[in-house]
C-alpha atoms as a PDB file:
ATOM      1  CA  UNK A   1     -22.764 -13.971 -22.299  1.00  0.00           C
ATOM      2  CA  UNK A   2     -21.356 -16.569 -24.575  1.00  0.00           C
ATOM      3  CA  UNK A   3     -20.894 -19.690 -22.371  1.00  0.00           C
ATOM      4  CA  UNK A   4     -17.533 -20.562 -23.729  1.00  0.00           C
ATOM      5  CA  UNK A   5     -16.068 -17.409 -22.823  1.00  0.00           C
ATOM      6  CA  UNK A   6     -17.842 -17.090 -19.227  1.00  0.00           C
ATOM      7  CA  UNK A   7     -16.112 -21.012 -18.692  1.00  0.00           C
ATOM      8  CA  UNK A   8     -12.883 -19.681 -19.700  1.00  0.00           C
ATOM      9  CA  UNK A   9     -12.895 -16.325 -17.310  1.00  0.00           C
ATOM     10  CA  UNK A  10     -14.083 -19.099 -14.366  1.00  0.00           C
ATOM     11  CA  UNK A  11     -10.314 -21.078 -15.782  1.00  0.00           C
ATOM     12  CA  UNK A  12      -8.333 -18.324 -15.999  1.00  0.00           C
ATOM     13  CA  UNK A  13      -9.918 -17.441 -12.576  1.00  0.00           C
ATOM     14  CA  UNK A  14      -9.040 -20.510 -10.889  1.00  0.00           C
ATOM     15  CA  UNK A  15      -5.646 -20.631 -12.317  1.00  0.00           C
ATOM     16  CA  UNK A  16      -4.889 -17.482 -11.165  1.00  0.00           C
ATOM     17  CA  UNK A  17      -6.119 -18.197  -7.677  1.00  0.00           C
ATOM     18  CA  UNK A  18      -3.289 -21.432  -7.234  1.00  0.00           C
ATOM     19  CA  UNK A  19      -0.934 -18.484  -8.828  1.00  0.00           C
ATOM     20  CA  UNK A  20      -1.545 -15.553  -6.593  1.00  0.00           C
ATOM     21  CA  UNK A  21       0.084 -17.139  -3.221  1.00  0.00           C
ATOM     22  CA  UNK A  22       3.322 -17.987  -5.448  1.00  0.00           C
ATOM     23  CA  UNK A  23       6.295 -16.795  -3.743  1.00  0.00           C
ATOM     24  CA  UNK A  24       9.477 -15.496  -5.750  1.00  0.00           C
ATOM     25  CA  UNK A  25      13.064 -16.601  -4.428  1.00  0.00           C
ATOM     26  CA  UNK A  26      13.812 -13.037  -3.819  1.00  0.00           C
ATOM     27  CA  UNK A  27      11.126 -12.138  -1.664  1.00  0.00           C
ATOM     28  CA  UNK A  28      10.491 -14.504   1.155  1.00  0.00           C
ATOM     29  CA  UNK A  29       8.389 -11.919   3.716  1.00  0.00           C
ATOM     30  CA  UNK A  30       6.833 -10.305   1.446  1.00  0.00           C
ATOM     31  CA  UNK A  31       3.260 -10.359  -0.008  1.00  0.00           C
ATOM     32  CA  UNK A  32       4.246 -11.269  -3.786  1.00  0.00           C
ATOM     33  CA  UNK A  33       1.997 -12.497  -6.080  1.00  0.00           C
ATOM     34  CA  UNK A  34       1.613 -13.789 -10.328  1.00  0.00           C
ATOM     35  CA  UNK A  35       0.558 -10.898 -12.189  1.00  0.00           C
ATOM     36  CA  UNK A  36      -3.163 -11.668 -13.399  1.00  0.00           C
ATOM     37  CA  UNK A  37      -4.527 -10.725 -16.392  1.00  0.00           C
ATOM     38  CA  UNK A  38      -5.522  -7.482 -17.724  1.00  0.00           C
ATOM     39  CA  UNK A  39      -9.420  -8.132 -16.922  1.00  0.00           C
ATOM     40  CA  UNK A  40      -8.236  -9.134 -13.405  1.00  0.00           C
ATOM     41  CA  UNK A  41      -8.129  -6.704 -10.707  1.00  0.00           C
ATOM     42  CA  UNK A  42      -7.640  -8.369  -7.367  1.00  0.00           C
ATOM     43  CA  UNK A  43      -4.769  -9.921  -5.976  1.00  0.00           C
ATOM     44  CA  UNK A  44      -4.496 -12.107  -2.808  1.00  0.00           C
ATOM     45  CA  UNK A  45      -6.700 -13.008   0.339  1.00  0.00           C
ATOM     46  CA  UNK A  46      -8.094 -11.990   3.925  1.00  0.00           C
ATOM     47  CA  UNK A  47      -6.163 -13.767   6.729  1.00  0.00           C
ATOM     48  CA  UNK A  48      -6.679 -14.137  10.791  1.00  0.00           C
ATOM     49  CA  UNK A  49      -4.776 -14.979  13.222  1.00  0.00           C
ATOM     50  CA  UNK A  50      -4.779 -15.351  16.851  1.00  0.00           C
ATOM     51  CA  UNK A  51      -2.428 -12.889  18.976  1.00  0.00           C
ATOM     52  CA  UNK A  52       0.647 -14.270  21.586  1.00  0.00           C
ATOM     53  CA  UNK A  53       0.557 -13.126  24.872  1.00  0.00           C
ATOM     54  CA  UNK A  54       2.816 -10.392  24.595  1.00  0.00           C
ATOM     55  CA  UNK A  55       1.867  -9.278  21.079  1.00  0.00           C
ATOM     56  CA  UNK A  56       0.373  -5.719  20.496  1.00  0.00           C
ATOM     57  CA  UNK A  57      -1.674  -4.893  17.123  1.00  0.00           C
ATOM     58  CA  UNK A  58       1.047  -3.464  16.208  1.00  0.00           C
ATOM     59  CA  UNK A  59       3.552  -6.329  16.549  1.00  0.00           C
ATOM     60  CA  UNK A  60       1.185  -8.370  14.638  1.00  0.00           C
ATOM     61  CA  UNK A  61       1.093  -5.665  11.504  1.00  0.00           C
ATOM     62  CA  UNK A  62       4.781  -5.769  11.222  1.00  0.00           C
ATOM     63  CA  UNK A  63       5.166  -9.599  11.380  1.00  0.00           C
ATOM     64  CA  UNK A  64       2.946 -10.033   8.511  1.00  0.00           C
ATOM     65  CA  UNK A  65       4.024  -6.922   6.269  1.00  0.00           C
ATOM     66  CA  UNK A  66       1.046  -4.520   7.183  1.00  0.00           C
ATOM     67  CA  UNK A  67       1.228  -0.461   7.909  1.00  0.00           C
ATOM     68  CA  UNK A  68       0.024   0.802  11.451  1.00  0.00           C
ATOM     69  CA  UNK A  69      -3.644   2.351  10.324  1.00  0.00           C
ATOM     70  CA  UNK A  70      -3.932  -0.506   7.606  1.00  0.00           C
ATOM     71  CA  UNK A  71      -4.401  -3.007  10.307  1.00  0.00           C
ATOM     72  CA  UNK A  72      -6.119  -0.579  12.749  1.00  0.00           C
ATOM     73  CA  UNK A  73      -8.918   0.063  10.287  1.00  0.00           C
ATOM     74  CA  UNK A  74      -9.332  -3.373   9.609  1.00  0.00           C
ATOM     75  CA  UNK A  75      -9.804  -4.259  13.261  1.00  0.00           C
ATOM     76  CA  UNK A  76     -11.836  -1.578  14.818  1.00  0.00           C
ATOM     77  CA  UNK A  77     -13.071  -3.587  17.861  1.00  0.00           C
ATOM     78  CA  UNK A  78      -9.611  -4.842  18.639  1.00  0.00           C
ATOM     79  CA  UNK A  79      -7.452  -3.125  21.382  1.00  0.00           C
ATOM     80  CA  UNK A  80      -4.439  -2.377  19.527  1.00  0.00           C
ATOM     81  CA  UNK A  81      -2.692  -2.752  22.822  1.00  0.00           C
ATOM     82  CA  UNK A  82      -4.140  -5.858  24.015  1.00  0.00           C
ATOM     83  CA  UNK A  83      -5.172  -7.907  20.870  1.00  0.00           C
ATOM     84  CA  UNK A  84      -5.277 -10.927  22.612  1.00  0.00           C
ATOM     85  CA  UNK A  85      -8.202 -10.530  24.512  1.00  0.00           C
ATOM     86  CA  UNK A  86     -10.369 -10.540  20.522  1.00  0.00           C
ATOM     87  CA  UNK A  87     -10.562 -14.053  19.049  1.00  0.00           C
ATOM     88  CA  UNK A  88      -8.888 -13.245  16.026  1.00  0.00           C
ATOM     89  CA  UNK A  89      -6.962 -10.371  14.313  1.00  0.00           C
ATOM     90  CA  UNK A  90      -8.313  -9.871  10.706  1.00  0.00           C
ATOM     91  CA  UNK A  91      -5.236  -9.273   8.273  1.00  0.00           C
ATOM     92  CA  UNK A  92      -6.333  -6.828   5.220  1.00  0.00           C
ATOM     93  CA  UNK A  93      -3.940  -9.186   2.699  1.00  0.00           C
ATOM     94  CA  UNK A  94      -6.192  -8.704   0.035  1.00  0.00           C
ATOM     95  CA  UNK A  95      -5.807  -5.822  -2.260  1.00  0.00           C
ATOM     96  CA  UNK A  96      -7.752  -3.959  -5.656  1.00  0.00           C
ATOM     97  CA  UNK A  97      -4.846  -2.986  -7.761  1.00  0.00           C
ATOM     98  CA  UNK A  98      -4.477   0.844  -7.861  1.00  0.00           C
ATOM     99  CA  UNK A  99      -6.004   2.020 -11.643  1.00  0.00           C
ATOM    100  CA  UNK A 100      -2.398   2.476 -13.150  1.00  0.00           C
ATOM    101  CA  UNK A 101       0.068   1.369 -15.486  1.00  0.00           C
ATOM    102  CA  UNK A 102       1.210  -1.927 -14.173  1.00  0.00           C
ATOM    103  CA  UNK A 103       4.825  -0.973 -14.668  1.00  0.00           C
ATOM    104  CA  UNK A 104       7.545  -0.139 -11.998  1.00  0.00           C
ATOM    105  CA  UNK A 105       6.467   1.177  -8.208  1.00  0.00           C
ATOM    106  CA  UNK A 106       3.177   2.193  -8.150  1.00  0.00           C
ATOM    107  CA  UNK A 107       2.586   4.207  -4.716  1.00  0.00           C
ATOM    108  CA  UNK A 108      -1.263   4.958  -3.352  1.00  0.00           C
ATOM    109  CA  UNK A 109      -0.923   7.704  -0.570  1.00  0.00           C
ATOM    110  CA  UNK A 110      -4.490   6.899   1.292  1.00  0.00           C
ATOM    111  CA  UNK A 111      -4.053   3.483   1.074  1.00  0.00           C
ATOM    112  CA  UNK A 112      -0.002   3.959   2.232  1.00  0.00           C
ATOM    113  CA  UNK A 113       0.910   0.728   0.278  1.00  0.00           C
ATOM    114  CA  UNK A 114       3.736   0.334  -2.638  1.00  0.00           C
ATOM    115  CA  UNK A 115       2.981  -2.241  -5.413  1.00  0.00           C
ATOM    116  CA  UNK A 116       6.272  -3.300  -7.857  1.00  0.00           C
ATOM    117  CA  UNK A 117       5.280  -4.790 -10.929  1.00  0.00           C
ATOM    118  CA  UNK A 118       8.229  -6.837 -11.877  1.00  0.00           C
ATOM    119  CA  UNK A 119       9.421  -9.675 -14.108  1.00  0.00           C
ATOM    120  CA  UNK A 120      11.296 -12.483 -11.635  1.00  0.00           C
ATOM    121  CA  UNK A 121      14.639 -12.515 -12.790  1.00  0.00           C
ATOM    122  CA  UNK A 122      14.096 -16.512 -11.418  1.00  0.00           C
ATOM    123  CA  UNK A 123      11.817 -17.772 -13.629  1.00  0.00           C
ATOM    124  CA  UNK A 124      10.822 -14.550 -15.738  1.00  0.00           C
ATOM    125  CA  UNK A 125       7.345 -14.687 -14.731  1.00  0.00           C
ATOM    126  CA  UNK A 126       5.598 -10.956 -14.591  1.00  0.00           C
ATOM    127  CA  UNK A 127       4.976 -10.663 -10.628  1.00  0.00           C
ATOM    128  CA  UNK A 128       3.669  -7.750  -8.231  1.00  0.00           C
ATOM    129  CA  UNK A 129       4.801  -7.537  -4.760  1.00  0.00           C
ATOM    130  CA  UNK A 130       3.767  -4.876  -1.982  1.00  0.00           C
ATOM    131  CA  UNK A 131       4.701  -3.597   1.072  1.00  0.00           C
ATOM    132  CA  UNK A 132       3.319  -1.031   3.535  1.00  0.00           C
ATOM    133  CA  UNK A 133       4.610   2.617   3.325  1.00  0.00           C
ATOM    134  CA  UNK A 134       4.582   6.150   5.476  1.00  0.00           C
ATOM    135  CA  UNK A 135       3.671   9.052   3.759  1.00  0.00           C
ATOM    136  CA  UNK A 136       3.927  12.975   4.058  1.00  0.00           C
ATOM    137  CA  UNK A 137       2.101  14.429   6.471  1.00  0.00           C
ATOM    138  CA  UNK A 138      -0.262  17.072   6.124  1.00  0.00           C
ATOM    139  CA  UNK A 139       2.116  20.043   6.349  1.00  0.00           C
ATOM    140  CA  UNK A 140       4.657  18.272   4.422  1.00  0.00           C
ATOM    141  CA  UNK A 141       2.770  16.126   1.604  1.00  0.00           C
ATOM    142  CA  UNK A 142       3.953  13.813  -0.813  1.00  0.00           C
ATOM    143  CA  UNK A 143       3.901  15.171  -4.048  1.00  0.00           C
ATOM    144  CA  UNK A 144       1.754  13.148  -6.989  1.00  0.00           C
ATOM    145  CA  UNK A 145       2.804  12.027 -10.425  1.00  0.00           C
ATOM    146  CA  UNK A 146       5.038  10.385 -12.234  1.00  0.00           C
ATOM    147  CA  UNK A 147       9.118  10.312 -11.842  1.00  0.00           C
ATOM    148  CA  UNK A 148      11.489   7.409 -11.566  1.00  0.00           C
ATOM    149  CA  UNK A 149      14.401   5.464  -9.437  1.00  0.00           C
ATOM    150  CA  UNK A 150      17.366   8.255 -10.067  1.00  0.00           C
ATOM    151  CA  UNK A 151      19.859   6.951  -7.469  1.00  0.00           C
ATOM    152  CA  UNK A 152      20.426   4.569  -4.830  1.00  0.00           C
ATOM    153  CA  UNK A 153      22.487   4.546  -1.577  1.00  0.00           C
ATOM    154  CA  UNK A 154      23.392   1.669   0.939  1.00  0.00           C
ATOM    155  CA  UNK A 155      24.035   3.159   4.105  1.00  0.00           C
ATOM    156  CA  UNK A 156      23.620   6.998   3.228  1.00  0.00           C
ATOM    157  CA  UNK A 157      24.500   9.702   5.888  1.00  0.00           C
ATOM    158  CA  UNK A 158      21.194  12.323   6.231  1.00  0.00           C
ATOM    159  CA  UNK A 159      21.667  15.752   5.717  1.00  0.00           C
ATOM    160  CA  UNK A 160      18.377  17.750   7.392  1.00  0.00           C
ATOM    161  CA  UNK A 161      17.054  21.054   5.551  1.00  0.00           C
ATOM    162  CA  UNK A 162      17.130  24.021   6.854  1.00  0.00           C
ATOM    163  CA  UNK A 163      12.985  24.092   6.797  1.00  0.00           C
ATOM    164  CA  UNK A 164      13.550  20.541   9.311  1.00  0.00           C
ATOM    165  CA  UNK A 165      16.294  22.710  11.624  1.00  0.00           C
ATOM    166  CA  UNK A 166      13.517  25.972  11.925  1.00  0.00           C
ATOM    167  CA  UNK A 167      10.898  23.508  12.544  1.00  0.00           C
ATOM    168  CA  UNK A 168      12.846  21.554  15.581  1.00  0.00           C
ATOM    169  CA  UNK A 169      14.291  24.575  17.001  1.00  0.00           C
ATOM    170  CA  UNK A 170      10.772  26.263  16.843  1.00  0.00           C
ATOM    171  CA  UNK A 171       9.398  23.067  18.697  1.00  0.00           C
ATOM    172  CA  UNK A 172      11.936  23.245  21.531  1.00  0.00           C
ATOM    173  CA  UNK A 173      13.823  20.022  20.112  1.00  0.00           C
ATOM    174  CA  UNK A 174      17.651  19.944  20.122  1.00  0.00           C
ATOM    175  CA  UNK A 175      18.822  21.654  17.138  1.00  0.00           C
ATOM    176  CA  UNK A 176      19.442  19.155  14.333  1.00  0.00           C
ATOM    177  CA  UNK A 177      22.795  18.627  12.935  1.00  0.00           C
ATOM    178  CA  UNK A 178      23.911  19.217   9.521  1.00  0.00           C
ATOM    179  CA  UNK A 179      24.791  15.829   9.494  1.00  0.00           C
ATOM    180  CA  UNK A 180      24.029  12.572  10.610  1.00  0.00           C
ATOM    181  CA  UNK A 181      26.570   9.780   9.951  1.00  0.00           C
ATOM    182  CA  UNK A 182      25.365   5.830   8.838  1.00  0.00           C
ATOM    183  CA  UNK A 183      23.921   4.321  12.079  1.00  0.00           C
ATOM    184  CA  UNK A 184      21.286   3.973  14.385  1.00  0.00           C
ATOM    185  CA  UNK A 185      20.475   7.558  14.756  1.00  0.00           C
ATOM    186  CA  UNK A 186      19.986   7.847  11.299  1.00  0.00           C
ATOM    187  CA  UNK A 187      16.308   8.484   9.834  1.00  0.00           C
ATOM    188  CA  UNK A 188      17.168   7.027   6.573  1.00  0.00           C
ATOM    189  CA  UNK A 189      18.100   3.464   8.199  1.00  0.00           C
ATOM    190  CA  UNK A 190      20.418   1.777   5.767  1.00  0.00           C
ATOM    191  CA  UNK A 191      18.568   2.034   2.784  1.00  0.00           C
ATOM    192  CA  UNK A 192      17.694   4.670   0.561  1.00  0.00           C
ATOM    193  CA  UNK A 193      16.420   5.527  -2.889  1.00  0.00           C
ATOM    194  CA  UNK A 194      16.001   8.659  -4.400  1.00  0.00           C
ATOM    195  CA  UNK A 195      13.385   9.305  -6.673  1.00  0.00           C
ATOM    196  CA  UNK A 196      13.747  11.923  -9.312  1.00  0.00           C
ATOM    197  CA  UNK A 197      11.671  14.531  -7.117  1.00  0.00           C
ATOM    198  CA  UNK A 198      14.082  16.756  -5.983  1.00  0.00           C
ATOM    199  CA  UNK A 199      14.525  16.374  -2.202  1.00  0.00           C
ATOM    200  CA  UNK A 200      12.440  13.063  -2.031  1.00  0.00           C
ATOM    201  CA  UNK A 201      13.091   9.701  -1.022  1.00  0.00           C
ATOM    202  CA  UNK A 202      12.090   5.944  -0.810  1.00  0.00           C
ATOM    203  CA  UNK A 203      14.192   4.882   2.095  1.00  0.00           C
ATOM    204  CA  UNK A 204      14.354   2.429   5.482  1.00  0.00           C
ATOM    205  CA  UNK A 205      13.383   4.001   9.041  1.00  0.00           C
ATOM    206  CA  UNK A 206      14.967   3.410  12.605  1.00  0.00           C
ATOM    207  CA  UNK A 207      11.327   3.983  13.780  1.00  0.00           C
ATOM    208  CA  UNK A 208       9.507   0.910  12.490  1.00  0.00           C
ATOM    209  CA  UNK A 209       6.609   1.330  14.736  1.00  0.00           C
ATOM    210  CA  UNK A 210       5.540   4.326  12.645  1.00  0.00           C
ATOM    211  CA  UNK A 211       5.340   2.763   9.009  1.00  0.00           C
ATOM    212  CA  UNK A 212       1.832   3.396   7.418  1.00  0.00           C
ATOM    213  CA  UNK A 213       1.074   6.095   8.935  1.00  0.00           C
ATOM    214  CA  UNK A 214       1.290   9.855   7.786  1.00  0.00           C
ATOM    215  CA  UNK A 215       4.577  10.661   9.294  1.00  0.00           C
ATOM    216  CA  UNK A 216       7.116  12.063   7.265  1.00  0.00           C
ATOM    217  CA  UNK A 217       8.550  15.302   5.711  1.00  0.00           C
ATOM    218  CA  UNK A 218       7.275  14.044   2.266  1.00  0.00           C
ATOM    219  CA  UNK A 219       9.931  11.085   1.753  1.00  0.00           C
ATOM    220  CA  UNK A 220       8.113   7.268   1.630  1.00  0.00           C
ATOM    221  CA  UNK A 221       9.300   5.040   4.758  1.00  0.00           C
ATOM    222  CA  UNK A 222       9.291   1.471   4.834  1.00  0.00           C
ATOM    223  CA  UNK A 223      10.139  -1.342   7.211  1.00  0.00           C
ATOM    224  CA  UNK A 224      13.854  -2.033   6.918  1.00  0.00           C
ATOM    225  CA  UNK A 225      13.549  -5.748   6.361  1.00  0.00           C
ATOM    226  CA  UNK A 226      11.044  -4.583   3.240  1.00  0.00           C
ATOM    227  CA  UNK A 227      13.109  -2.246   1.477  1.00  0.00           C
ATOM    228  CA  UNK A 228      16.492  -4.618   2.189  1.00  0.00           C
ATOM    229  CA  UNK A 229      14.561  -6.840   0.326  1.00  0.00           C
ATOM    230  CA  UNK A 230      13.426  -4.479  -2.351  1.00  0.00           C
ATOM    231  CA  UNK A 231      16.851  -2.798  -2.183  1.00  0.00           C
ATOM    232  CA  UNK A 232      18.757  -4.665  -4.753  1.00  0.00           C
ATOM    233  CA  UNK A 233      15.977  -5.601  -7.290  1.00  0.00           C
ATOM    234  CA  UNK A 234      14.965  -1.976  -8.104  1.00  0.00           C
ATOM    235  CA  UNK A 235      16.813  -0.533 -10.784  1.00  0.00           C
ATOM    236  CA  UNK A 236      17.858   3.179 -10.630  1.00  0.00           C
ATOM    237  CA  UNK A 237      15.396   4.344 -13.743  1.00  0.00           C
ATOM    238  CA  UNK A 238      12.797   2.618 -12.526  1.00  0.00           C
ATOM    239  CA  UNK A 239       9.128   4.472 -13.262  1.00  0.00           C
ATOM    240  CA  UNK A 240       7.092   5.501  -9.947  1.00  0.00           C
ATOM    241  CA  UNK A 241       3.549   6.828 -10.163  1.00  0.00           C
ATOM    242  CA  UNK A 242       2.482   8.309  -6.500  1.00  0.00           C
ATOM    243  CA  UNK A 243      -1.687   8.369  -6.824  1.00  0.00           C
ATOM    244  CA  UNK A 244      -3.913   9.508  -4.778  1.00  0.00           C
ATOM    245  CA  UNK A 245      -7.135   6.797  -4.803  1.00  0.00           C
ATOM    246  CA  UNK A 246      -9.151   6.418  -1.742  1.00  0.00           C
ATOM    247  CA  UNK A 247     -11.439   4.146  -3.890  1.00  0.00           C
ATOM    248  CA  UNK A 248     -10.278   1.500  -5.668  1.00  0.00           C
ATOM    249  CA  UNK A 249     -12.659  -0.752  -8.692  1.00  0.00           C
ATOM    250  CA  UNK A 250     -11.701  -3.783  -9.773  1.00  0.00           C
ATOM    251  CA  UNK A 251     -13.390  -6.486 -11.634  1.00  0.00           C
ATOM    252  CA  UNK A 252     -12.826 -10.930 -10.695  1.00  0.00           C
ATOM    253  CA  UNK A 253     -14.185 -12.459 -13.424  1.00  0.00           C
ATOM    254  CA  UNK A 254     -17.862 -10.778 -13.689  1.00  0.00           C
ATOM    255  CA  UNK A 255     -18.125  -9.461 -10.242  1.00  0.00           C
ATOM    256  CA  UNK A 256     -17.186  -6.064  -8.968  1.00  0.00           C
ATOM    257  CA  UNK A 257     -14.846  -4.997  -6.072  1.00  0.00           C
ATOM    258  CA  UNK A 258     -14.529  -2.159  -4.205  1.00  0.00           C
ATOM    259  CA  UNK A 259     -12.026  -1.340  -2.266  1.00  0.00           C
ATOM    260  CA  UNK A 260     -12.390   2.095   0.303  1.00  0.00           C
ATOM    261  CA  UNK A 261      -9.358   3.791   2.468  1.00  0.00           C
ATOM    262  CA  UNK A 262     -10.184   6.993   4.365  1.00  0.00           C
ATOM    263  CA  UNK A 263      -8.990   9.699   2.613  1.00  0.00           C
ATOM    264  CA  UNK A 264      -5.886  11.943   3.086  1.00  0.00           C
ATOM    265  CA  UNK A 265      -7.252  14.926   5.718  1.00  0.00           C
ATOM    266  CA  UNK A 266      -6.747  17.846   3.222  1.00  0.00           C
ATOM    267  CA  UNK A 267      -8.840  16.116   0.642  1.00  0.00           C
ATOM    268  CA  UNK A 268     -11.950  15.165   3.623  1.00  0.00           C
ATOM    269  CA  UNK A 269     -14.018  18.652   2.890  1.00  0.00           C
ATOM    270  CA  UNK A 270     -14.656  17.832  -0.560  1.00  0.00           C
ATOM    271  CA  UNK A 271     -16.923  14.867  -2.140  1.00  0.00           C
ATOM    272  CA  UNK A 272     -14.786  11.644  -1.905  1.00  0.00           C
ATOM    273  CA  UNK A 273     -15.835   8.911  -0.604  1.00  0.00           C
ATOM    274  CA  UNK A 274     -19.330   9.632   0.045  1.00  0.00           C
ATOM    275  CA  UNK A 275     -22.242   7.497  -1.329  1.00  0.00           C
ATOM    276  CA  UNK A 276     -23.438   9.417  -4.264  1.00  0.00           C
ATOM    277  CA  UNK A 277     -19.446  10.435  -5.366  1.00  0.00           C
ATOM    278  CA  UNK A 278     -18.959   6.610  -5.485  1.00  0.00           C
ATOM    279  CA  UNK A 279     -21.878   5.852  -7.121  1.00  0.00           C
ATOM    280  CA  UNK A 280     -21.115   8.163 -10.221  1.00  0.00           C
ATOM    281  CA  UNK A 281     -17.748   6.686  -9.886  1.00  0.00           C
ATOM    282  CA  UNK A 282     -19.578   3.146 -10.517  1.00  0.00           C
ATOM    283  CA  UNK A 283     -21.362   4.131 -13.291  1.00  0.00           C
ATOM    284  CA  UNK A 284     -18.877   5.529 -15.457  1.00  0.00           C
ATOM    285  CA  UNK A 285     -16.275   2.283 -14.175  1.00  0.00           C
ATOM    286  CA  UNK A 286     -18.978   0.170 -15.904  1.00  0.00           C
ATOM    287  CA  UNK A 287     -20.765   2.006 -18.632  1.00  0.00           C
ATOM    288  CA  UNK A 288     -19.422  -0.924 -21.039  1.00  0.00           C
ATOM    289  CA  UNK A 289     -20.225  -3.815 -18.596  1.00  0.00           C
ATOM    290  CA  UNK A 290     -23.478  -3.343 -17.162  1.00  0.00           C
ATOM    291  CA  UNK A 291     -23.731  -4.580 -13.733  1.00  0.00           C
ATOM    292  CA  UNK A 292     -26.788  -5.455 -11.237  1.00  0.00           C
ATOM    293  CA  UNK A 293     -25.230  -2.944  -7.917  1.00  0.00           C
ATOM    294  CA  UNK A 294     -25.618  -4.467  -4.486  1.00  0.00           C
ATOM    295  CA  UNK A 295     -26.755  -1.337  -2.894  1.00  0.00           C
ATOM    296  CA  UNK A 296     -26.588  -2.944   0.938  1.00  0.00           C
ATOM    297  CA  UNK A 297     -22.572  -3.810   0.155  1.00  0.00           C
ATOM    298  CA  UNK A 298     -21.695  -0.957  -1.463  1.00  0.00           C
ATOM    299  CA  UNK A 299     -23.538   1.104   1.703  1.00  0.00           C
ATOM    300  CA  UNK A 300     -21.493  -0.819   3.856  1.00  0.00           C
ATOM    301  CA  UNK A 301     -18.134  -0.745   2.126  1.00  0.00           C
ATOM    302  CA  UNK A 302     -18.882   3.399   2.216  1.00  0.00           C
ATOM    303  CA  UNK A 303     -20.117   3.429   5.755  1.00  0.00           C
ATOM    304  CA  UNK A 304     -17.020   1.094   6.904  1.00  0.00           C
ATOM    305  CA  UNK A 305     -14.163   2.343   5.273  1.00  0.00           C
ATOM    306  CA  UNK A 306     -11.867  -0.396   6.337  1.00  0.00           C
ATOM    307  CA  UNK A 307      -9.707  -1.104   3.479  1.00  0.00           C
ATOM    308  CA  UNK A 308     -10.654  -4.563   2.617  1.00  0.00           C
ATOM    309  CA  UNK A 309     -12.094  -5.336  -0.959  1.00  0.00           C
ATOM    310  CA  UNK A 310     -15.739  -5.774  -1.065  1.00  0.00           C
ATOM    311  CA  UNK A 311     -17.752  -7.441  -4.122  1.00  0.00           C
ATOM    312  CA  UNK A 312     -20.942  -4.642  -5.121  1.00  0.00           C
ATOM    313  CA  UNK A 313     -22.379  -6.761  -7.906  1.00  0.00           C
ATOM    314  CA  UNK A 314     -24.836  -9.460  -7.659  1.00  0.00           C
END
């Protein structure tokens, strides 16, 4: 390689390493981040902390923006009842961008994260930020593709279908109403937006504890501090693309992430994640850059699953 243009990746690297833990105005919780360059793949960094007294893993995963099996995985020696008794809780705050158009919300179902690429209406810089999501459960999946933002609601009132009233009443549940009013009863919480899916929506929860997992009728559930926060700067017409991509490439400069989520359970049966399915996956990633493949990382990232980026090259 020319040794002007390897100095200049290593610049453009380091710059965008002081960028990546920029925080916009309008998102103060959240994990939001400059959006690197086209040849850059990976966006910001592992974190630990140490648990309170009273703290479950669970607590922790909210307080710092992360979905229920996101931190689980990450932590699989950690009692996610009684984190204090580990030294330290690893937080999985470093992501591979999903292979999309960086454009709009960009939702990966294994991984149950959002990503909104976005230019800050502060200082009109081009920015992603992310937040955990729940997804569809098995019975009641969350459709893949590409649709849009076609309305939003502040405090909407819930109307269950008919499939949700069979499906309580044959569970022995109180029958559902064909209503529920704005309030703390409400599934929707106070937020909602409705994508372009018939029937489907991006909207708040009044069961927290249960975001980033697969939980829902098909709709995408957030934390209601993250999508009062996202509320406002999402335009209705806004493009979503919902992907499904257990394995995640990305390049830093000249080395090579990888980034592995278990997959959804319908999709388990057939070749996924497996050694030899990622492996062809590698070579056609980087049939124009050549790379030498750490074969003990990559057997690791594969054997772990654990959601946390990994470099493969040496």
């Amino acid at each position: 390689m020319d040794i002007s243009l390897f100095t200049n990746r290593l610049n453009n690297c380091a710059i965008v390493l002081l960028l990546l833990v920029a925080i916009d105005a309008g998102f103060a919780r959240a994990d939001t981040f400059i959006q690197p360059p086209d040849d850059i793949d990976i966006i910001g960094r592992i974190q630990y902390v140490k648990a309170h007294e009273n703290e479950t893993l669970l607590d922790i995963a909210r307080n710092n923006d992360i979905g229920q099996n996101e931190i689980i995985i990450a932590n699989p020696d950690v009692d996610r009842w009684l984190p204090k008794n580990s030294p330290v809780v690893r937080l999985p705050k470093r992501y591979v961008l999903p292979d999309a158009k960086r454009t709009g919300l960009v939702l990966n179902l294994p991984e149950m994260r959002l990503y909104y690429f976005y230019q800050s209406k502060y200082s009109k810089v081009r920015q992603i930020i992310t937040h955990p999501v729940s997804v569809g459960r098995m019975d009641w999946e969350t459709p893949l593709g590409n649709t849009r933002i076609a309305s939003k609601q502040k405090d909407p009132s819930w109307r269950p279908p008919q499939s949700l009233k069979d499906e309580a009443i044959a569970a022995g549940d109180d029958p559902l109403p064909d209503i529920v009013l704005p309030g703390p009863d409400n599934p929707l919480g106070r937020y909602a937006m409705r994508l372009a899916i018939p029937g489907y929506l991006l909207h708040s929860t009044n069961k927290p504890y249960g975001v980033g997992m697969r939980v829902t009728h098909g709709c995408l559930r957030m934390y209601p501090e993250d999508i009062e926060q996202l509320f406002d700067d999402v335009p209705v017409g806004t493009p979503v693309q919902i992907v499904n991509q257990p394995v995640k490439l990305g390049w830093f400069a000249d080395t090579l992430y990888i980034e592995i989520h278990p997959a959804l359970e319908e999709n388990r049966e057939s070749p996924g994640n497996d050694l030899q399915t990622v492996l062809n996956m590698i070579a056609d990633y980087t049939v124009d850059r050549p790379i030498i493949l750490s074969g003990s990382a990559l057997r690791m990232a594969v054997e772990n699953q654990d959601g946390m980026p990994v470099a493969i090259s040496k």
